[in-house]
Protein backbone atom coordinates (compact mmCIF):
# COMPACT_ATOMS: atom_id res chain seq x y z
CA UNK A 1 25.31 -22.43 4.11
CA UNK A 2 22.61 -21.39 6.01
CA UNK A 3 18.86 -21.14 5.90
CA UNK A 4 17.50 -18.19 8.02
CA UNK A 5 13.40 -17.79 9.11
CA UNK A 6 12.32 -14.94 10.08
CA UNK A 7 8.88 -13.60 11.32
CA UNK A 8 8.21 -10.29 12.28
CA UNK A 9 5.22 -7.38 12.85
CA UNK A 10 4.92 -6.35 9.23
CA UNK A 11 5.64 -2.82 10.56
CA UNK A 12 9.08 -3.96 10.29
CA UNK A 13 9.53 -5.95 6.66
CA UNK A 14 10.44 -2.97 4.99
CA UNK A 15 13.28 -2.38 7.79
CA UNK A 16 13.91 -6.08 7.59
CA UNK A 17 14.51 -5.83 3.74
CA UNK A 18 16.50 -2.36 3.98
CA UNK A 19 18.72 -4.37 6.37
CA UNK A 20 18.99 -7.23 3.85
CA UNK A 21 19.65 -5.15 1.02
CA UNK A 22 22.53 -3.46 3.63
CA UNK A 23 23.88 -6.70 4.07
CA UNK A 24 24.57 -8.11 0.66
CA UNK A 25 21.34 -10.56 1.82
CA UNK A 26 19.97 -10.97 -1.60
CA UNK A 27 18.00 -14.20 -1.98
CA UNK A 28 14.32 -14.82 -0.44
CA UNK A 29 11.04 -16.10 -0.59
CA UNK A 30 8.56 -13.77 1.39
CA UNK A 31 4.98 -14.01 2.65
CA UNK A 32 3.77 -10.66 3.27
CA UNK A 33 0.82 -11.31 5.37
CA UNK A 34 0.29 -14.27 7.81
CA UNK A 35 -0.76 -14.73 11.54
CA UNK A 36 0.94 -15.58 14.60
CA UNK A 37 1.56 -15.24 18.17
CA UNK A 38 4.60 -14.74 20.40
CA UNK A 39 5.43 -18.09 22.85
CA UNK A 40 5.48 -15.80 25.88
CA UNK A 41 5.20 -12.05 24.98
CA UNK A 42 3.48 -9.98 22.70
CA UNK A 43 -0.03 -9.60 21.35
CA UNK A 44 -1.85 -12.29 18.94
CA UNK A 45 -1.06 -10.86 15.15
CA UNK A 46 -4.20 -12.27 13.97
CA UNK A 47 -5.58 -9.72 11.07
CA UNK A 48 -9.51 -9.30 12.51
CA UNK A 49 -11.13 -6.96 14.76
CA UNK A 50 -9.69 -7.80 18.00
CA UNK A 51 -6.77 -8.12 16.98
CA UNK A 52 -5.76 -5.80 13.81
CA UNK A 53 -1.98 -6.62 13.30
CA UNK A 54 -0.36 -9.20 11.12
CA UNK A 55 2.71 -10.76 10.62
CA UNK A 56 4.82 -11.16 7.96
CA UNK A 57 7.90 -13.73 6.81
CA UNK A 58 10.88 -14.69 4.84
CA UNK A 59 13.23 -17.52 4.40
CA UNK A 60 16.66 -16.74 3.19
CA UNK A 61 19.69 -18.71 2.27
CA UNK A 62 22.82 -17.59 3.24
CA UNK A 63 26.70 -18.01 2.85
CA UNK A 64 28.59 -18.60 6.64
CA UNK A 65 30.00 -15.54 6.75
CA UNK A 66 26.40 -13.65 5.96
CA UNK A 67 25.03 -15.11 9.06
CA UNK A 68 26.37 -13.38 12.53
CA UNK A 69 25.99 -9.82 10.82
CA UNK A 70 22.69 -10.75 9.76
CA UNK A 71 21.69 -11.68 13.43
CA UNK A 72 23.06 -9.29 14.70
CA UNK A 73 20.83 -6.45 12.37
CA UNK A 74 17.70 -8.32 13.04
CA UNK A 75 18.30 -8.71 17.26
CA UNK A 76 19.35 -5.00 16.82
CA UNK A 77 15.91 -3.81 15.43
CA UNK A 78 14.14 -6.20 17.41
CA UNK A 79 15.57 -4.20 20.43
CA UNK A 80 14.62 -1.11 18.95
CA UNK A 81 11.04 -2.16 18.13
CA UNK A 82 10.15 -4.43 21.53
CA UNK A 83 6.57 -3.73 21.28
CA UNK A 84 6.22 -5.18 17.27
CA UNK A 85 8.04 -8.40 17.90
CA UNK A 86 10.77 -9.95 15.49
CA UNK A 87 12.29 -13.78 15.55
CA UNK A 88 14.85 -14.94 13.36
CA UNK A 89 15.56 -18.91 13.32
CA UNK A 90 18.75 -20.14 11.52
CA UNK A 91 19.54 -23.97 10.93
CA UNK A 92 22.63 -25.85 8.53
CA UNK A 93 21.60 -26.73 4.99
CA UNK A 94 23.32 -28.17 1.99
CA UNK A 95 23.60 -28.58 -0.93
CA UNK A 96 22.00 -26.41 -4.53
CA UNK A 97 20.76 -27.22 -7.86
C-alpha cells in the first residue's frame, strides 16, 4: 500500500477529487484551506492581502496498482494548470486496523 500527499492551489481540489473519484481513489482525509509556498516556483499561497490564494490538501491511502495512474492524473493537471501549482508525495506504508 501506499500513502499519497498531495498539496495543491485550491483552484484545483475539486479537479483533484473529480480525478479521484475517476480513479476508483476513494479514501481521504482533506484540509481545505492551509498555506504554503513552492521550494523554487510559484507565488506564496498565504490567504491575506498580499497574497490572496490558499492551498489546500489530502492524504490518501492507496492499493499498488492505484498509484502510477494516480500520478500520472495529478502530473497531468499539474501541466495543465502551471501557474496554480500541484505536488503529490507518495511513500510505502503498512499495515490496517
Amino acid at each position: 500500500m501506499k500513502a499519497i500527499f498531495l498539496s495543491c492551489n485550491q483552484a484545483l481540489y475539486e479537479e483533484v477529487q473529480q480525478e479521484m473519484k475517476r480513479l476508483g481513489v476513494r479514501g481521504y482525509t482533506a484540509v481545505e484551506e492551509l498555506i504554503g509556498c513552492g521550494t523554487a516556483t510559484g507565488e506564496p499561497h498565504l490567504g491575506d492581502a498580499v497574497w490572496p490564494t490558499l492551498n489546500s490538501a489530502l492524504i490518501s491511502i492507496v492499493e499498488d496498482a492505484q498509484l502510477e495512474p494516480f500520478m500520472e492524473a495529478m502530473r497531468a493537471l499539474d501541466a495543465a494548470n502551471p501557474q496554480l501549482g500541484l505536488r503529490a508525495f507518495w511513500w510505502e506504508v503498512g499495515g490496517t486496523l
